[in-house]
C-alpha atoms as a PDB file:
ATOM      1  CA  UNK A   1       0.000   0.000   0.000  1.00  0.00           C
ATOM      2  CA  UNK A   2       2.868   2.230   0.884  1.00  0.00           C
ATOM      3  CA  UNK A   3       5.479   1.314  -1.352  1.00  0.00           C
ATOM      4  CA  UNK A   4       5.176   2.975  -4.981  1.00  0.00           C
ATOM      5  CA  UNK A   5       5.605   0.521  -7.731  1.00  0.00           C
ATOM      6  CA  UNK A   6       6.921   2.065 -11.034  1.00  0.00           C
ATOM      7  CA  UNK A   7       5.588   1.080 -14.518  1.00  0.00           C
ATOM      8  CA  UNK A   8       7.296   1.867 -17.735  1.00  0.00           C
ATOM      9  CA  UNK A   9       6.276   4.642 -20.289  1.00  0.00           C
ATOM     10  CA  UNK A  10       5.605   2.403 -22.901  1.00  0.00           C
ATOM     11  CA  UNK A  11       3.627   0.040 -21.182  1.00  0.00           C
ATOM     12  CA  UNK A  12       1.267   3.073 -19.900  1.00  0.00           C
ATOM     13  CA  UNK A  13       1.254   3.955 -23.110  1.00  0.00           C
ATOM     14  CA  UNK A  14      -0.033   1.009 -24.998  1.00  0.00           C
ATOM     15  CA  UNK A  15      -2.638   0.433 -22.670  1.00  0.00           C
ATOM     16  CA  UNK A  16      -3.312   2.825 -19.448  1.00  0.00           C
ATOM     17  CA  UNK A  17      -5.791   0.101 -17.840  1.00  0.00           C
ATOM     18  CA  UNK A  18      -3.052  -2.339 -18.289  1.00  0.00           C
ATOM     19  CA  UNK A  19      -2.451  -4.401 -14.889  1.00  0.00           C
ATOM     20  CA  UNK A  20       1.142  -4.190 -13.170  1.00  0.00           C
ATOM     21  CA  UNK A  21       3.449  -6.344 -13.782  1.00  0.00           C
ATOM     22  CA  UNK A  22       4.353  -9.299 -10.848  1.00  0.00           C
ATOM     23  CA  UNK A  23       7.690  -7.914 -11.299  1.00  0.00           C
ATOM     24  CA  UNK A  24       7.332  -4.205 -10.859  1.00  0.00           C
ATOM     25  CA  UNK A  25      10.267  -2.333  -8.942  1.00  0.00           C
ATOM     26  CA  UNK A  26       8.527  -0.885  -5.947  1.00  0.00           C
ATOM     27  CA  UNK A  27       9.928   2.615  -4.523  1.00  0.00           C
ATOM     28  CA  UNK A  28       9.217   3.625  -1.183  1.00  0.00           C
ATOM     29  CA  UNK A  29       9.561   5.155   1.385  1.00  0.00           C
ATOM     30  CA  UNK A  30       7.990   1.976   2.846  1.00  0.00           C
ATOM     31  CA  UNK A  31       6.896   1.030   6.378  1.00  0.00           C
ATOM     32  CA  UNK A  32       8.767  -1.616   7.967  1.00  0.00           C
ATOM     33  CA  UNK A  33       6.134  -4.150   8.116  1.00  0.00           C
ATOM     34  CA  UNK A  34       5.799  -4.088   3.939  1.00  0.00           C
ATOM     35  CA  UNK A  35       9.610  -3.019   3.313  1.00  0.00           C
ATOM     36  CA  UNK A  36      11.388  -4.673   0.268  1.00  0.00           C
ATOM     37  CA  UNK A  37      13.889  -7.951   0.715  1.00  0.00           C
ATOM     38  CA  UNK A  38      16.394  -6.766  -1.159  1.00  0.00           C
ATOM     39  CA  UNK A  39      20.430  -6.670  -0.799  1.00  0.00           C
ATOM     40  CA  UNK A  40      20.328  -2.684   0.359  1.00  0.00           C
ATOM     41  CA  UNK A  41      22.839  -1.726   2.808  1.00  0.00           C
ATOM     42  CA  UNK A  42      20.931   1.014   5.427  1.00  0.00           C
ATOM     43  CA  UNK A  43      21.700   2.809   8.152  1.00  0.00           C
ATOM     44  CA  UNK A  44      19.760   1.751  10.916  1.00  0.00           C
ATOM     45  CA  UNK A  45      19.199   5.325  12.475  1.00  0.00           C
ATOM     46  CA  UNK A  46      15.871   4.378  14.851  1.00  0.00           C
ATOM     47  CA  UNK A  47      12.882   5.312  13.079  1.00  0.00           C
ATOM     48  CA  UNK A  48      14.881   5.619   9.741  1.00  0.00           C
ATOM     49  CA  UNK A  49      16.846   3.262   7.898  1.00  0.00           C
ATOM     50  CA  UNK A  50      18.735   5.192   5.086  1.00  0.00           C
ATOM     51  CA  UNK A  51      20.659   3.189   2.319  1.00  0.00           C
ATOM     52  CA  UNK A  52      23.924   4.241   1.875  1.00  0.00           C
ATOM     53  CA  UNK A  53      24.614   4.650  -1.406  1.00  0.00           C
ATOM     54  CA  UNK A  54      28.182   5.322  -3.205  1.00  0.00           C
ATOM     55  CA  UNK A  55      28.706   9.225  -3.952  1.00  0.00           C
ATOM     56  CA  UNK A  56      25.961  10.400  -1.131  1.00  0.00           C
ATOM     57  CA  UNK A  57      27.152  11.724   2.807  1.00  0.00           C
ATOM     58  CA  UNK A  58      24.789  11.451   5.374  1.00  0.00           C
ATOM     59  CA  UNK A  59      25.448  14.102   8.133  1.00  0.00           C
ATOM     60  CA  UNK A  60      22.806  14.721  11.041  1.00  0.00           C
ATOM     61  CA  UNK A  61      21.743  17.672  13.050  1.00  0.00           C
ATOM     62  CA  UNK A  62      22.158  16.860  16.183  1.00  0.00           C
ATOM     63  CA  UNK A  63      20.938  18.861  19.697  1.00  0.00           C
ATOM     64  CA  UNK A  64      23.819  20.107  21.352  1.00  0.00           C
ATOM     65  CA  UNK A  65      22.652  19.574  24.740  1.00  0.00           C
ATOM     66  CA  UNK A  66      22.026  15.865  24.249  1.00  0.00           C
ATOM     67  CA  UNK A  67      23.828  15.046  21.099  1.00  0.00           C
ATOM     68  CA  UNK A  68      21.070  13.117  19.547  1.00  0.00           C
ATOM     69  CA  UNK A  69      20.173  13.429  15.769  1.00  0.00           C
ATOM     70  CA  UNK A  70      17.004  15.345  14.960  1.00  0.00           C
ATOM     71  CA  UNK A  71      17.504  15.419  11.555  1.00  0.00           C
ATOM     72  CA  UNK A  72      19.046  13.640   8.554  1.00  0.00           C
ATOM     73  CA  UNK A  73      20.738  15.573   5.705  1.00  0.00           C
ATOM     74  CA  UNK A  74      21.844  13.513   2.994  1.00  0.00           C
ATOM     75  CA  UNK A  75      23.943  15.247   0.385  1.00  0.00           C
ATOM     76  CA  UNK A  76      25.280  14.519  -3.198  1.00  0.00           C
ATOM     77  CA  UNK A  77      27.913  17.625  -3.398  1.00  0.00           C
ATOM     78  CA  UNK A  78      25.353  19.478  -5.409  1.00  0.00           C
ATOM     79  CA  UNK A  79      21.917  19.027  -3.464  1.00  0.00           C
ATOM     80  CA  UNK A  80      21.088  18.119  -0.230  1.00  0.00           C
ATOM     81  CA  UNK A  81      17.978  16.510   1.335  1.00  0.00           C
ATOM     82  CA  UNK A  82      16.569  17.266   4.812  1.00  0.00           C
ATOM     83  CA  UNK A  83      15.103  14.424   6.340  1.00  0.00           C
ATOM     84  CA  UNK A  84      12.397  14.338   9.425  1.00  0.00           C
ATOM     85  CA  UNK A  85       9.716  11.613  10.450  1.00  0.00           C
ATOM     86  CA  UNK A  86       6.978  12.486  12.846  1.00  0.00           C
ATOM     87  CA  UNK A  87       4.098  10.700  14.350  1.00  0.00           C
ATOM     88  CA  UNK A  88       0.435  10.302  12.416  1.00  0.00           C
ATOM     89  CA  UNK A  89      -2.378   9.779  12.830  1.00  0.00           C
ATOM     90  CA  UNK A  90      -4.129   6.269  12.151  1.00  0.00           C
ATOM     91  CA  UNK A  91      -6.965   7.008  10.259  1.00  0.00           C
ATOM     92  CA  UNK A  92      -5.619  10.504   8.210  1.00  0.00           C
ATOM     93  CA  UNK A  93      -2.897  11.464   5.995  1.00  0.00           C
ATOM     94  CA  UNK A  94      -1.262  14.367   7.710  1.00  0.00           C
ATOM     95  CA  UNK A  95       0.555  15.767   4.363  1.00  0.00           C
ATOM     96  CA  UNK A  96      -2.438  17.593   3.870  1.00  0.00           C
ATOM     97  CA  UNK A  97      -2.697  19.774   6.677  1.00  0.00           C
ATOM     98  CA  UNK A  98       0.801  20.351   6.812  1.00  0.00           C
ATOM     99  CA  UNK A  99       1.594  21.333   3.202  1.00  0.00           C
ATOM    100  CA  UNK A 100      -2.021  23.624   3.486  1.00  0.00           C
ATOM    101  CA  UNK A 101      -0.589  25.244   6.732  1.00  0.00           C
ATOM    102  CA  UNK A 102       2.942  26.275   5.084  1.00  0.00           C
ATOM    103  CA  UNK A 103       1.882  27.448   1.542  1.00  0.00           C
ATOM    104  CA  UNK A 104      -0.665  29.845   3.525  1.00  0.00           C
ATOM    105  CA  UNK A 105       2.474  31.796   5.527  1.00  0.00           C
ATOM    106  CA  UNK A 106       5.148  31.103   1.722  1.00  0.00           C
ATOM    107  CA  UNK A 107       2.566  32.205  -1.118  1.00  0.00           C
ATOM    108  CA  UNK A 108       3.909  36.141  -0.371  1.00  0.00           C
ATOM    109  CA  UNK A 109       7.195  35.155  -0.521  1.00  0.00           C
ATOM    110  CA  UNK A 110       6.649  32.957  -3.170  1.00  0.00           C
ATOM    111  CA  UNK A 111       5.805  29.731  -2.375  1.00  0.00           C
ATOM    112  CA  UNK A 112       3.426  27.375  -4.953  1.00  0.00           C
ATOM    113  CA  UNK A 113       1.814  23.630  -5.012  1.00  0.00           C
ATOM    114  CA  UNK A 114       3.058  21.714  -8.045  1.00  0.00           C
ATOM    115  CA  UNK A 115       2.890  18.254  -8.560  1.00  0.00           C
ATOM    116  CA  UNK A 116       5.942  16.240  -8.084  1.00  0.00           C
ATOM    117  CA  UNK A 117       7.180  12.355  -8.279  1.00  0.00           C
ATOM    118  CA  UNK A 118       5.540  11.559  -5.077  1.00  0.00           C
ATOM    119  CA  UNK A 119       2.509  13.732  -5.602  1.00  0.00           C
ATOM    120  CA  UNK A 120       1.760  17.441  -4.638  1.00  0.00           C
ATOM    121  CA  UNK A 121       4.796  19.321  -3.067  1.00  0.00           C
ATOM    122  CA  UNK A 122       5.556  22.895  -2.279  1.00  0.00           C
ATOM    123  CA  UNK A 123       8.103  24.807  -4.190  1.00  0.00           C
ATOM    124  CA  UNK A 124       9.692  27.633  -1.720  1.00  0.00           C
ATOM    125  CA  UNK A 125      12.397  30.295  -0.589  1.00  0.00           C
ATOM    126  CA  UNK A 126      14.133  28.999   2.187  1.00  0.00           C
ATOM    127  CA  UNK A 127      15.953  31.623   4.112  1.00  0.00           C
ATOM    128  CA  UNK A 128      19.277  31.333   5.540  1.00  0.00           C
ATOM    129  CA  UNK A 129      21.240  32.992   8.393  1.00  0.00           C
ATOM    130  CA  UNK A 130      22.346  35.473   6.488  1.00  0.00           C
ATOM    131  CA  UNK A 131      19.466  38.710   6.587  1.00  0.00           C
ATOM    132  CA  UNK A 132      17.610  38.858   3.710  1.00  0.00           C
ATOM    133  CA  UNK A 133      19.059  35.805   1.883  1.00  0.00           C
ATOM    134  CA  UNK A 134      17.000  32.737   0.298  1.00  0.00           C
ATOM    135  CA  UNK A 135      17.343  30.009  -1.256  1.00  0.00           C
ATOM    136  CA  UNK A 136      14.953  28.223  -3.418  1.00  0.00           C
ATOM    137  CA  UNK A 137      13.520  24.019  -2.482  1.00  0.00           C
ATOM    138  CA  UNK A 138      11.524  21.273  -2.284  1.00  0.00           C
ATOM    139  CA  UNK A 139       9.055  20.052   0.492  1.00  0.00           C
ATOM    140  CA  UNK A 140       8.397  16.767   0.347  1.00  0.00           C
ATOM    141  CA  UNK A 141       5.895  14.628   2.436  1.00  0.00           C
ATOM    142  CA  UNK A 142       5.178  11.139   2.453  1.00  0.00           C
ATOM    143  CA  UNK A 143       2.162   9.755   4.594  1.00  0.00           C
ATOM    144  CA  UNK A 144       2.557   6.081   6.024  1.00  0.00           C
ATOM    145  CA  UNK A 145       0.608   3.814   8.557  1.00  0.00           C
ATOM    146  CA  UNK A 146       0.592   6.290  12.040  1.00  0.00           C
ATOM    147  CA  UNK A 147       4.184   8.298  10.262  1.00  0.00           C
ATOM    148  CA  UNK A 148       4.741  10.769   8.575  1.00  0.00           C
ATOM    149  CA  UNK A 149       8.017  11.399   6.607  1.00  0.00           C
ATOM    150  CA  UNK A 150       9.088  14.903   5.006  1.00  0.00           C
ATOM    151  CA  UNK A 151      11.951  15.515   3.348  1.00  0.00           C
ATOM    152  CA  UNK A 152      13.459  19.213   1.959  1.00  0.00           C
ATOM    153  CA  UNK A 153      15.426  19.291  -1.128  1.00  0.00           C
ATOM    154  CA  UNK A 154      17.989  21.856  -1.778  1.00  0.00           C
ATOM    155  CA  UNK A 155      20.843  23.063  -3.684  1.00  0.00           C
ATOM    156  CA  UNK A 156      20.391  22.148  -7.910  1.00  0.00           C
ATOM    157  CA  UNK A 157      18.138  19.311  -6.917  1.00  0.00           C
ATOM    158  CA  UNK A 158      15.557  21.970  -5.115  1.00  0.00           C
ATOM    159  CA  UNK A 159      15.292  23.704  -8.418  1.00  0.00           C
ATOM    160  CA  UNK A 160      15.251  20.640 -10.507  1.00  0.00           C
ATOM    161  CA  UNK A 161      14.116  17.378  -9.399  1.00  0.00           C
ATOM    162  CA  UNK A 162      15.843  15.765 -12.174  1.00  0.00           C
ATOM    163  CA  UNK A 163      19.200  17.129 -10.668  1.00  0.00           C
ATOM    164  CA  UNK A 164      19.319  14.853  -7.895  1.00  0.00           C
ATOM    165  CA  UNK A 165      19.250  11.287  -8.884  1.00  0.00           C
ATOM    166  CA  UNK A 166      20.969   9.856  -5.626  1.00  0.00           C
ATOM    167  CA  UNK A 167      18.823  11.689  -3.278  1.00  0.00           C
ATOM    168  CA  UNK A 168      15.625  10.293  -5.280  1.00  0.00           C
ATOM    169  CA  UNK A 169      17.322   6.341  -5.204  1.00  0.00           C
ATOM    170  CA  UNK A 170      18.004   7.022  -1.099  1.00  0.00           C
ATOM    171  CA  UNK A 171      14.233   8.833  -0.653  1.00  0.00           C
ATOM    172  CA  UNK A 172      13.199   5.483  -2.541  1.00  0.00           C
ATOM    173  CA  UNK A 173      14.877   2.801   0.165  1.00  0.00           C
ATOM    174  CA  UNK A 174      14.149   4.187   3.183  1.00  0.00           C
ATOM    175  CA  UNK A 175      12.077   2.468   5.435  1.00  0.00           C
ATOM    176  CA  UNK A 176      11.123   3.730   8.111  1.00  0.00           C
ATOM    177  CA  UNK A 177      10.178   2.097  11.621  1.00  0.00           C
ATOM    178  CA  UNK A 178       7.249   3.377  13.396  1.00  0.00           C
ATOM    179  CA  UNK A 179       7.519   1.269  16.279  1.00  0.00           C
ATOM    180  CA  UNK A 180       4.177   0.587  18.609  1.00  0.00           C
ATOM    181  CA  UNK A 181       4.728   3.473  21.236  1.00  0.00           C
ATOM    182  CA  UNK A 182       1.745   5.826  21.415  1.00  0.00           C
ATOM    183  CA  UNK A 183       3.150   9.480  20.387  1.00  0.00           C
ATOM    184  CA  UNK A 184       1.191  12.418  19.930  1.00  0.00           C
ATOM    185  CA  UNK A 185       0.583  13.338  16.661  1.00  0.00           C
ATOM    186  CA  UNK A 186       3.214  15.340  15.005  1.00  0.00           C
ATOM    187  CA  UNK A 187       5.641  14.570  17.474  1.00  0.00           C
ATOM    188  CA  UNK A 188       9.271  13.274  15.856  1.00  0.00           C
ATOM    189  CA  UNK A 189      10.196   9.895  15.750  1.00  0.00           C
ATOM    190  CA  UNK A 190      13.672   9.130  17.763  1.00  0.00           C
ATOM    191  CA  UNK A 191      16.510   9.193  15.961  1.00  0.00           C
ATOM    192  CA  UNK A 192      19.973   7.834  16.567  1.00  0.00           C
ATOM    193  CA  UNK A 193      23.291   7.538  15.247  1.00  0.00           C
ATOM    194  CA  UNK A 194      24.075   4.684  13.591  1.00  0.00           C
ATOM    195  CA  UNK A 195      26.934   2.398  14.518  1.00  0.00           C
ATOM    196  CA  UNK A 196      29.003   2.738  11.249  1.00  0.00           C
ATOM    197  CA  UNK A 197      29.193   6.514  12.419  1.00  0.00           C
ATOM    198  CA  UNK A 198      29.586   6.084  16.186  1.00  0.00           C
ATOM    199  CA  UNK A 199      32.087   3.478  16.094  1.00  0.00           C
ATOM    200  CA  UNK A 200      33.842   4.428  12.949  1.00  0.00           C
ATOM    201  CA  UNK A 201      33.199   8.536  12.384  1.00  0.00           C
ATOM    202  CA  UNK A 202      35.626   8.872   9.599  1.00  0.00           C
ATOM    203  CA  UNK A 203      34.429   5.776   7.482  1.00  0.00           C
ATOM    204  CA  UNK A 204      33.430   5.985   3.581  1.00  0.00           C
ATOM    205  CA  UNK A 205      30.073   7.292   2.881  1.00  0.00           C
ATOM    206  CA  UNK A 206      28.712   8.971   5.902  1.00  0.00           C
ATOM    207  CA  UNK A 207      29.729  11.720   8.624  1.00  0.00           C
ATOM    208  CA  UNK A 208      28.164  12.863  11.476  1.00  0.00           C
ATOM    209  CA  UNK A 209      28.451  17.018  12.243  1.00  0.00           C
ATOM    210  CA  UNK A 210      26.061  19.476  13.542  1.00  0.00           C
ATOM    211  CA  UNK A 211      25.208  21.495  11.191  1.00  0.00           C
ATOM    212  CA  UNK A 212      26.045  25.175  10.935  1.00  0.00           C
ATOM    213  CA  UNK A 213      23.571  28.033  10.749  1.00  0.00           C
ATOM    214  CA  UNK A 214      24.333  28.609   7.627  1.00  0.00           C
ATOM    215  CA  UNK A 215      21.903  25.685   6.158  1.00  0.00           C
ATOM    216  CA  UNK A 216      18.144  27.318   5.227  1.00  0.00           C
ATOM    217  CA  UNK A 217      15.985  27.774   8.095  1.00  0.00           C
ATOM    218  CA  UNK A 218      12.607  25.495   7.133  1.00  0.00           C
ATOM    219  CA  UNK A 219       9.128  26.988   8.078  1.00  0.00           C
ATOM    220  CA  UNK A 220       7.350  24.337   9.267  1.00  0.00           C
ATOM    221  CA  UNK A 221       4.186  25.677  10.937  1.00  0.00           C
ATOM    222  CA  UNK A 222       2.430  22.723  13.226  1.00  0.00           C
ATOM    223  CA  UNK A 223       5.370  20.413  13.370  1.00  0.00           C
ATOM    224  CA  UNK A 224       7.218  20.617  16.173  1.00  0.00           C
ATOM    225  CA  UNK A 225      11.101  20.555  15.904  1.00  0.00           C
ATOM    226  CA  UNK A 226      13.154  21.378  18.696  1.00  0.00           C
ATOM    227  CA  UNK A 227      16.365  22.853  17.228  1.00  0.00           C
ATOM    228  CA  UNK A 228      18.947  23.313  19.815  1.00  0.00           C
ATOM    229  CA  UNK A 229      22.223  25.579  18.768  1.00  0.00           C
END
């Protein structure tokens, strides 16, 4: 229900009503309970599992007080994805409300609803530290059984989603694990650092930094992120 499986152009195109195919390549982000078998290597990060793929970092930001991750940025050296999972409702999508709620305080700055690979996202300007600065991205969401999973694109990729082919392949595998703890709605989902980053912090394909105030500051009205610096 939760994974998206991909057909091919030419077999919409012969025949729109035609069935899937058994062996359709299914693209998440999926809930653990229906998540792929497959030969993925992921970080196992709590409520996220992210694959780590050659040519992408993963970096976190993480609350200084505590040092526990609150957020995943996964980067490609040209883009860089923002990645946050919250608790949802059972019986509602919460995408929705959230994306109405932001494009109401973004449309005089800018802000629009197009319709993107994984349905309708908000195009935005992002501002950074710097007064008066902004940069232009992606908002994401994915709803999921009682999650809720958004991810903000930017750099070439939050101009272009064609631009950022390894953050679309990692947004694809992640699963994410909900776990059966009642949270209130909205609330994030704990994150931790994985032990390929704890135990090895300079190993290939991943590093763990809190970030810098330079990244863009992301208006997210009605989902609360604590953001310690």
């Amino acid at each position: 229900m939760f994974g998206r499986g991909r057909r091919s152009s030419a077999v919409m195109a012969a025949d729109p009503r035609a069935e899937e195919p058994d062996d359709v390549d299914l693209v998440g982000p999926f809930d653990l309970e229906e998540a792929p078998d497959d030969d993925v290597h992921r970080l196992d990060l709590g409520a996220l599992r992210v694959p780590a793929l050659r040519g992408v970092q993963v970096q976190f930001q993480v609350e200084e007080s505590t040092g526990k991750p609150l957020t995943v940025v996964v980067t490609d050296g040209r883009s860089a994805m923002e990645l946050a999972v919250f608790a949802a409702p059972k019986t509602s999508p919460l995408w929705d409300d959230v994306r109405t709620e932001i494009l109401e305080t973004v449309r005089d700055t800018g802000g629009s609803e197009v319709e993107g690979p994984y349905g309708l996202e908000l195009r935005l300007r992002l501002p950074t530290s710097q007064p008066g600065e902004t940069v232009p991205g992606r908002m994401i969401g994915v709803d999921g059984p009682r999650w809720f999973l958004r991810a903000v694109v930017t750099g070439a990729a939050g101009q272009d989603p064609s631009a950022g082919p390894l953050l679309d392949e990692t947004l694809g595998g992640i699963i994410v694990v909900r776990g059966d703890s009642a949270m209130p709605v909205r609330d994030p989902l704990p994150l931790r650092l994985p032990k390929e980053i704890s135990e090895h912090p300079d190993g290939p394909g991943a590093e763990a930094e809190q970030r810098s105030d330079s990244r863009p500051a992301i208006p997210v009205p009605g989902v609360r992120i604590s953001e310690t610096r």
